[in-house]
Protein backbone atom coordinates (compact mmCIF):
# COMPACT_ATOMS: atom_id res chain seq x y z
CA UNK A 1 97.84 104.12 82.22
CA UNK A 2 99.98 103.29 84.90
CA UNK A 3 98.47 101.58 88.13
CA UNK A 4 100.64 103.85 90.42
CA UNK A 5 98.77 106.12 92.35
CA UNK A 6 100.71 109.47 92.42
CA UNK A 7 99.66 110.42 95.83
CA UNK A 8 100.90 107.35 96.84
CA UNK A 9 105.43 107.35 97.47
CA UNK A 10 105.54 103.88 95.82
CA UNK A 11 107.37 101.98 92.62
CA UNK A 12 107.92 104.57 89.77
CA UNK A 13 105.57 103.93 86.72
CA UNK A 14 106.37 102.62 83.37
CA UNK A 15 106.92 103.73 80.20
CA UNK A 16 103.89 102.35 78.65
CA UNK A 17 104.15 103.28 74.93
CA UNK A 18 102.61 100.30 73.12
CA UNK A 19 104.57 100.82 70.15
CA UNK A 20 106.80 97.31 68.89
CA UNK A 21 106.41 96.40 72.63
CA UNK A 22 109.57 97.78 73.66
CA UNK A 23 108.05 99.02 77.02
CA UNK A 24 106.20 97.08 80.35
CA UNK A 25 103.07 98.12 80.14
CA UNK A 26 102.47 96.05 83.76
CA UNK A 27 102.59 96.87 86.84
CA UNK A 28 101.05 95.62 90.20
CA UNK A 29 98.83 97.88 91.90
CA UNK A 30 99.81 100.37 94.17
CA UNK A 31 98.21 100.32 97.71
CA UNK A 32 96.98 103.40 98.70
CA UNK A 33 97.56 105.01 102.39
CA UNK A 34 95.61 107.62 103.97
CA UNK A 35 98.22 109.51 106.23
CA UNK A 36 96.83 110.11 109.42
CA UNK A 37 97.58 114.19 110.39
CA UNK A 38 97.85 115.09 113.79
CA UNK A 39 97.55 118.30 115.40
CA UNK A 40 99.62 117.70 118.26
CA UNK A 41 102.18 115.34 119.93
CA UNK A 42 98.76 114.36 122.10
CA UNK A 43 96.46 113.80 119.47
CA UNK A 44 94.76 110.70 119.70
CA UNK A 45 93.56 109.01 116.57
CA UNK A 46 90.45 106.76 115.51
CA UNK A 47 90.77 104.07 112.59
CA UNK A 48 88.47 105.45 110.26
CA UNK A 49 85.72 103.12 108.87
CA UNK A 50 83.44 103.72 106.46
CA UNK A 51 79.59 102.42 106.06
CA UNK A 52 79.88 102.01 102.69
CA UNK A 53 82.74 100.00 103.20
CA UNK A 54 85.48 102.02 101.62
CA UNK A 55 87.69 102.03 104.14
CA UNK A 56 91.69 100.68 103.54
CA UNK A 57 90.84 97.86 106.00
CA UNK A 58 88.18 96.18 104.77
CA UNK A 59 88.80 97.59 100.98
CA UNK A 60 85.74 96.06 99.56
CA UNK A 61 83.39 96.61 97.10
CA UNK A 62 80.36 99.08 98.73
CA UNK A 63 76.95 99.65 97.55
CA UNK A 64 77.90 102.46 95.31
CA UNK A 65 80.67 100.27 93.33
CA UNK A 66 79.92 98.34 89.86
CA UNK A 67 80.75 94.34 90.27
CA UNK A 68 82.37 94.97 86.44
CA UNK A 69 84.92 97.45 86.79
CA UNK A 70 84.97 97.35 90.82
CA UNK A 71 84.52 101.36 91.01
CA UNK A 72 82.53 103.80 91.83
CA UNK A 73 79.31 103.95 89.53
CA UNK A 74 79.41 106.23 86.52
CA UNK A 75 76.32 106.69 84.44
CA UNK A 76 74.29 104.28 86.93
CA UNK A 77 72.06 102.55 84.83
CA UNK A 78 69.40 99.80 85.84
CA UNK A 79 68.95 96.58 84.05
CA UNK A 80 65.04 95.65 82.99
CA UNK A 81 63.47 93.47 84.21
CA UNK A 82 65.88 92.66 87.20
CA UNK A 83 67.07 96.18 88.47
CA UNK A 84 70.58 95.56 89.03
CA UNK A 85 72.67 98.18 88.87
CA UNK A 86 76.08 98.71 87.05
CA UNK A 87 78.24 102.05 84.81
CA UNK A 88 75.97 102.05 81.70
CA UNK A 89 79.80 101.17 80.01
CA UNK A 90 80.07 97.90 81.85
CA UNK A 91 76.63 96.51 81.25
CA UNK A 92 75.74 97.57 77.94
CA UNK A 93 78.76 94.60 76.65
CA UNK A 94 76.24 92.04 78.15
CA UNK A 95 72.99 90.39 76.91
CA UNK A 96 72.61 89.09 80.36
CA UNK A 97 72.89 90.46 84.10
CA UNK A 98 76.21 89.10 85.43
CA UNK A 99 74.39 88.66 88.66
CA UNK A 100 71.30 87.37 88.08
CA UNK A 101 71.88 85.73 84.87
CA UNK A 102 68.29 87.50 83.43
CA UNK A 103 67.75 88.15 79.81
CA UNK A 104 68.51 91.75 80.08
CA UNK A 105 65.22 93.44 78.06
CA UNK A 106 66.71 97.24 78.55
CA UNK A 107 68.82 99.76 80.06
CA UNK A 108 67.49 102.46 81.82
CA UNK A 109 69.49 105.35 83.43
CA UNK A 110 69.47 105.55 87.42
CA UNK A 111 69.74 109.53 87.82
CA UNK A 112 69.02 109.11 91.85
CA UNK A 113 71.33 106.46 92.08
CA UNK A 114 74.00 108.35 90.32
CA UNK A 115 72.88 111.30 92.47
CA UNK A 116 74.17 109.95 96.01
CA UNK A 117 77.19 108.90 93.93
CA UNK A 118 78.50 112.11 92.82
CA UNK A 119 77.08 113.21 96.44
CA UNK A 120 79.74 110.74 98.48
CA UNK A 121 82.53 111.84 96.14
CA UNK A 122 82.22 115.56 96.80
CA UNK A 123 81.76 114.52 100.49
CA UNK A 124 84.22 112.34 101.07
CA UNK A 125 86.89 112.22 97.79
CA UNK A 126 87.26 115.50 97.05
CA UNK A 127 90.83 116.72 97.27
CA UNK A 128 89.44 120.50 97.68
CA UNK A 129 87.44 119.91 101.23
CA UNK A 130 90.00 121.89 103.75
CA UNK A 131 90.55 119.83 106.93
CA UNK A 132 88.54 121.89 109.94
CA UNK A 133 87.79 120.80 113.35
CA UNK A 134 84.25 120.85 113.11
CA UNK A 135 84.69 116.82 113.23
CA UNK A 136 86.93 117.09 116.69
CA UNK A 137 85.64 115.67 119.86
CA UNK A 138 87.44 114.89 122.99
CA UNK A 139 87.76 111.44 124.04
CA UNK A 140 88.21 109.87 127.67
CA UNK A 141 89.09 111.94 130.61
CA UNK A 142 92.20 112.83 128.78
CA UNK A 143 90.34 115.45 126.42
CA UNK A 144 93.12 114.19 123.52
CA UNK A 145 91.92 115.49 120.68
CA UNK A 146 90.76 112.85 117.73
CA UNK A 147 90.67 114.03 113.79
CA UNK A 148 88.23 111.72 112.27
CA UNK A 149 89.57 111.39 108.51
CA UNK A 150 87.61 110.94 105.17
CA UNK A 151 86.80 107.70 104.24
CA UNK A 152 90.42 106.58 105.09
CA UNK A 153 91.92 106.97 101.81
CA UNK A 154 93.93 110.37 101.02
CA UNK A 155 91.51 112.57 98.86
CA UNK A 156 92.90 112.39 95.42
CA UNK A 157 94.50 108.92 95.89
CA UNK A 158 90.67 107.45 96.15
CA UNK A 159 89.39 109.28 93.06
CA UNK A 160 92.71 107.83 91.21
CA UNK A 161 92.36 104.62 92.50
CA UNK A 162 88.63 104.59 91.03
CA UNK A 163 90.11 105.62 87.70
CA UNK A 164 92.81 102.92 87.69
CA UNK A 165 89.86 100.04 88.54
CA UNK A 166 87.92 101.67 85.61
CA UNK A 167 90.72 101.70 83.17
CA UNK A 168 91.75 98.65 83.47
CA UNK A 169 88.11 97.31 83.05
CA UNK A 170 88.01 99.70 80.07
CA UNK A 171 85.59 101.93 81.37
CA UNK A 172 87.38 104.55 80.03
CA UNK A 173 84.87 107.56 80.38
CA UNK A 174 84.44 106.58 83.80
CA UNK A 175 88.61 106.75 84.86
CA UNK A 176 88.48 110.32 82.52
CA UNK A 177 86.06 111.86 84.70
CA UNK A 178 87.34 111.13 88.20
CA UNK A 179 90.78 111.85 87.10
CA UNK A 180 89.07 115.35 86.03
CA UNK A 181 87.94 115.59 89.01
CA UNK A 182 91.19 114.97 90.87
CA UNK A 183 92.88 117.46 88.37
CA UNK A 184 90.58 120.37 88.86
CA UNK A 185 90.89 120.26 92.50
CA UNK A 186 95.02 119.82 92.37
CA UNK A 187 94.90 122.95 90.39
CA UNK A 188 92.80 124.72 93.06
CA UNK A 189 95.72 123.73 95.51
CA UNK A 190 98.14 125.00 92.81
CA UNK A 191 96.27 128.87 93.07
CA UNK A 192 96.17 128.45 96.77
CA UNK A 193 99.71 127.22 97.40
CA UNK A 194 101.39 127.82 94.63
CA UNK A 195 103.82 125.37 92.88
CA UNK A 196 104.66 123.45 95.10
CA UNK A 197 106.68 119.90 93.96
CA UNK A 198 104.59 117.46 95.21
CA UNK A 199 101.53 119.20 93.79
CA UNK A 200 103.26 119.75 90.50
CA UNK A 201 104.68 116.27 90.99
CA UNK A 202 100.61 114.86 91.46
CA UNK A 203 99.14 117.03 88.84
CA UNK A 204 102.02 116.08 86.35
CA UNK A 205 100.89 112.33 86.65
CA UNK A 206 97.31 112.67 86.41
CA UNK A 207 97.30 114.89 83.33
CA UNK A 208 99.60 111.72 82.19
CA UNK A 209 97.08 109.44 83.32
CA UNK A 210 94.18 111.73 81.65
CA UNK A 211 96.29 111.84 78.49
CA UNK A 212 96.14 107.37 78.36
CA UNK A 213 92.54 108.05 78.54
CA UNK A 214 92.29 110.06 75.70
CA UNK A 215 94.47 107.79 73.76
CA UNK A 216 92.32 104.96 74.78
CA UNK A 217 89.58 106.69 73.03
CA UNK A 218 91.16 107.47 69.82
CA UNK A 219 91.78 111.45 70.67
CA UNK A 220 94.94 111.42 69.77
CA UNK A 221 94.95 115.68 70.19
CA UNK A 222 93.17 115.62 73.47
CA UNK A 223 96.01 113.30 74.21
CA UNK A 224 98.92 114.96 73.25
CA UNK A 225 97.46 118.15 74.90
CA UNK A 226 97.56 116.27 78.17
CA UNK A 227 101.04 114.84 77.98
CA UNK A 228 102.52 118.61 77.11
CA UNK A 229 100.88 119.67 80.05
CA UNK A 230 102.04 116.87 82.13
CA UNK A 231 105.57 118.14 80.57
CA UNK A 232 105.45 121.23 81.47
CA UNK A 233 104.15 120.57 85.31
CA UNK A 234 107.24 117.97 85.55
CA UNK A 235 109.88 120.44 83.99
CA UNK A 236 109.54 122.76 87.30
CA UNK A 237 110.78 119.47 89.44
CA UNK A 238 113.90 118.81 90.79
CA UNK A 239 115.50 116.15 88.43
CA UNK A 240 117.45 114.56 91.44
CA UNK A 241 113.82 112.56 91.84
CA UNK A 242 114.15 109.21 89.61
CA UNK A 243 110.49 109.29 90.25
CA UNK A 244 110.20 112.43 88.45
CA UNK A 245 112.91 112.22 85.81
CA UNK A 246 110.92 108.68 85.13
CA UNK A 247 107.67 110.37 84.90
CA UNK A 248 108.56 113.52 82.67
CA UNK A 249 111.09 110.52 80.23
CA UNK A 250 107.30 108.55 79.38
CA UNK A 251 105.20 111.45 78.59
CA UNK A 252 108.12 112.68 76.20
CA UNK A 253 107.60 109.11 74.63
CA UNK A 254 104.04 109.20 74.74
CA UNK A 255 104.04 112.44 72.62
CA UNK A 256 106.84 110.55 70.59
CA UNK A 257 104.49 108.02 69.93
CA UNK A 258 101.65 109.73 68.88
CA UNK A 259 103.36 112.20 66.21
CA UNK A 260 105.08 108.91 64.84
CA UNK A 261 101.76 107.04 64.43
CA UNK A 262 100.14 110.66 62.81
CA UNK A 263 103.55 110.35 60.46
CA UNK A 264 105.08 113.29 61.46
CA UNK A 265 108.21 111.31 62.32
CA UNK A 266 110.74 114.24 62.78
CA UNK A 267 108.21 115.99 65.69
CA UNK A 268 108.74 112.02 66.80
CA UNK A 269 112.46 111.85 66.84
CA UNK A 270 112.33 115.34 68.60
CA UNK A 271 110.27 113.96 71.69
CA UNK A 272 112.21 110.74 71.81
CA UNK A 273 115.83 112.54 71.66
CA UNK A 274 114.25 115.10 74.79
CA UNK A 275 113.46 111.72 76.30
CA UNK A 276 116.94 110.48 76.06
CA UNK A 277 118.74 113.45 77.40
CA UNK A 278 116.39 113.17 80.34
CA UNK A 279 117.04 109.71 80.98
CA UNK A 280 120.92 109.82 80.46
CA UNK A 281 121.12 112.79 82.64
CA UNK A 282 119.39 111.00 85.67
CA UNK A 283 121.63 108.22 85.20
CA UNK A 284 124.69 110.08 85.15
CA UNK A 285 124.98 109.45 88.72
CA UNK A 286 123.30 106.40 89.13
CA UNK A 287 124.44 104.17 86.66
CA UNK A 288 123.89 101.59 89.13
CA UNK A 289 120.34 101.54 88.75
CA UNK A 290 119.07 98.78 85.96
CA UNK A 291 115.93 99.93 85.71
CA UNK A 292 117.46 103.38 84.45
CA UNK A 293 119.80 101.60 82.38
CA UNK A 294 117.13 99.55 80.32
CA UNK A 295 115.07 103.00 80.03
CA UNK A 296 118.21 104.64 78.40
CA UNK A 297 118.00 101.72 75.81
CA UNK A 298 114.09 101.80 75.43
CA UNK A 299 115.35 105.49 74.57
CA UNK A 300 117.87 104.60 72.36
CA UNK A 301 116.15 102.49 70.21
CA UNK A 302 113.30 105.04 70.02
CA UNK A 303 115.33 107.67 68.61
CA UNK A 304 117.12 105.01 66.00
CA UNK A 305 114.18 103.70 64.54
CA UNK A 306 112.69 107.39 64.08
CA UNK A 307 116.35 107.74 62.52
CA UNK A 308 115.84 104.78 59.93
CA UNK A 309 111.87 105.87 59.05
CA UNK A 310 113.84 109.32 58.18
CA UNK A 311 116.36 107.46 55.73
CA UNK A 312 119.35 107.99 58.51
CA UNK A 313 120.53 104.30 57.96
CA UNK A 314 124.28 105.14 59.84
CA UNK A 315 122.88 106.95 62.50
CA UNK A 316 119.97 104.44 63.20
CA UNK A 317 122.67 101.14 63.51
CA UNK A 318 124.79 103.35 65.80
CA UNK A 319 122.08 103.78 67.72
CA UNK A 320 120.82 100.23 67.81
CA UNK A 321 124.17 99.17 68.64
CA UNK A 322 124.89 101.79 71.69
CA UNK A 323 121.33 100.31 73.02
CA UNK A 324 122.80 96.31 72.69
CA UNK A 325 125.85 97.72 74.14
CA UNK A 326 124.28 99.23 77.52
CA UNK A 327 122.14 95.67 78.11
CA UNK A 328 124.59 93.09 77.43
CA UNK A 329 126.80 94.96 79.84
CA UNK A 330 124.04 95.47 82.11
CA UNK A 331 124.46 92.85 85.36
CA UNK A 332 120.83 91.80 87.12
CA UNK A 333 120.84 89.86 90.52
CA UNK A 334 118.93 86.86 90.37
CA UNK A 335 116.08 87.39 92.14
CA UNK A 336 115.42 90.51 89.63
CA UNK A 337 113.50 88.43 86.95
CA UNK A 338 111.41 91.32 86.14
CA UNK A 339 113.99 93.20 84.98
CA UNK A 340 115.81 90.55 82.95
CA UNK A 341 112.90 89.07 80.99
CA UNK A 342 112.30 93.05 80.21
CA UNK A 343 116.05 93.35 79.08
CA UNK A 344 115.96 90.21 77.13
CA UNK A 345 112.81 91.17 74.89
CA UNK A 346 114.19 94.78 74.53
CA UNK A 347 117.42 92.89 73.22
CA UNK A 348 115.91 90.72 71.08
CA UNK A 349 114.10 93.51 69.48
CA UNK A 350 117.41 95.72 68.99
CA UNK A 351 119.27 92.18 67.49
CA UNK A 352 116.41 92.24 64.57
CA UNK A 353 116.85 95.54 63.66
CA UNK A 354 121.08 95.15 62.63
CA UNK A 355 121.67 94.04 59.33
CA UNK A 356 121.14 89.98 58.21
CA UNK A 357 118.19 90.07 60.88
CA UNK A 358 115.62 92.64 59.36
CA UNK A 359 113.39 89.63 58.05
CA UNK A 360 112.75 88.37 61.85
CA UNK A 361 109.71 88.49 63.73
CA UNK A 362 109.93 90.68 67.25
């Protein structure tokens, strides 16, 4: 899954296909901003703060977080004898409470706990709560009028935020059902408002993000079933957006990916060539950009090792080569390390597939 939140304009995810490492799978996390709306050039505004503490200020953990994953609770569950409280996914790796360091006896479920939970995240994270002005109140002598926001994250950007921290902590259950959540209200939008880009542009991510989930879990079908989707959301975009064009070039891969692993390798070759055309077309006029550059050869080298598994020896080393050809001429400033450590392992890859080099390790 990537850690950027797609409510969030920030740096474009990766392509994180695990397969022979060809792809960062790493990236920092993005920092979510709650947009403040005003109703008028005289609105005034009030920093939100929240008592639980999730507010982007303090951006701490609140009473309703697990100390494991860091998000929200999911399946609250209560350790015996102590009664701590963590995502019955988190504690049931331990023998002990991480807190209290207490022989942990049993695990019981915390249904009220869980209860003001999933109480605060249709109150306050909900994409599908319409703004009203119930909440407006004049302030000063001025009467300017004050919109107190949710909890000070966008809706939608806090539920995916929740899923990243679970992910990564490998509460994967946990990230599936808030990104569910996030999902089913996007599509309300979509009925509402119709297809708009940036809601196709949000949904298309977090059906991405809900398709890592299922691969996570070994659903390789649910998977692929959320990366189509994802597809087809991101097809109705404007391919001018690198963002985009980035976005709708990984879950090509990602579908890739999985047919290669299930062995049908020509469904593979198919996703990975759809991938390429994508990615060569958005560099067409920015071959300027590295980062496009080294995804063209990450798509390259895709599509000639599907070529090789298929007995396509000729078309596979052309391939190979065209990828060595567009990184060795590829020119990185210096303060772009990122970039060039990626290019280097991607090249060292491609060297060990040409002939006389077929016995090396990646």
């Amino acid at each position: 899954m990537t850690s950027v939140c797609p409510f969030a304009k920030s740096a474009r995810p990766d392509d994180a296909s695990p397969r022979k490492s060809m792809d960062n799978h790493s990236r920092d996390q993005a920092e979510p901003g709650g947009k403040v709306r005003r109703e008028s050039d005289d609105s005034a505004s009030v920093s939100p703060k929240c008592p639980f503490g999730y507010d982007s200020h303090t951006f701490k953990l609140g009473p309703l977080s697990c100390v494991i994953c860091q998000a929200l609770l999911y399946e609250s569950s209560k350790c015996v004898p102590c009664s701590h409280k963590y995502c019955k996914a988190c504690i049931s790796r331990f023998k002990d409470c991480p807190l209290c360091g207490a022989d942990i006896e049993k695990i019981e479920p915390d249904t009220d706990l869980q209860d003001v939970v999933n109480r605060f995240i249709d109150g306050h994270a909900r994409i599908k709560r319409p703004h009203v002005k119930t909440n407006v109140e004049e302030v000063g002598s001025e009467n300017k009028i004050v919109i107190y926001e949710d909890v000070s994250l966008e809706r939608g950007a806090f539920l995916v935020q929740q899923a990243m921290r679970a992910f990564r902590a490998q509460n994967i259950e946990s990230a599936k059902s808030r990104l569910s959540l996030c999902a089913e209200d996007i599509r309300e939008q979509l009925e509402r408002l119709g297809n708009t880009p940036e809601l196709c542009s949000q949904l298309g991510a977090v059906l991405g993000m809900l398709g890592d989930c299922c691969r996570s879990m070994g659903d390789s079908g649910c998977a692929i079933s959320f990366y189509e989707e994802s597809v087809d959301f991101l097809s109705k975009l404007s391919m001018d957006d690198l963002e985009v064009t980035h976005a709708l070039s990984v879950s090509l891969n990602k579908i890739g990916d999985l047919k290669y692993y299930d062995g049908n390798i020509q469904a593979a070759r198919s996703y990975y060539n759809r991938s390429l055309d994508v990615r060569r077309n958005a560099i067409k006029d920015r071959s300027d950009v590295p980062s496009q550059v080294l995804d063209v050869a990450v798509s390259l080298a895709k599509v000639a090792d599907a070529e090789r598994s298929l007995g396509n020896e000729d078309l596979a080393l052309r391939g190979f080569e065209e990828a060595i050809k567009c990184l060795e001429s590829l020119s990185l400033s210096p303060k772009e390390t990122g970039l060039e450590q990626r290019r280097l392992s991607v090249l060292e890859f491609l060297h060990n597939q040409l002939p006389g080099s077929r016995d090396m390790s990646v």
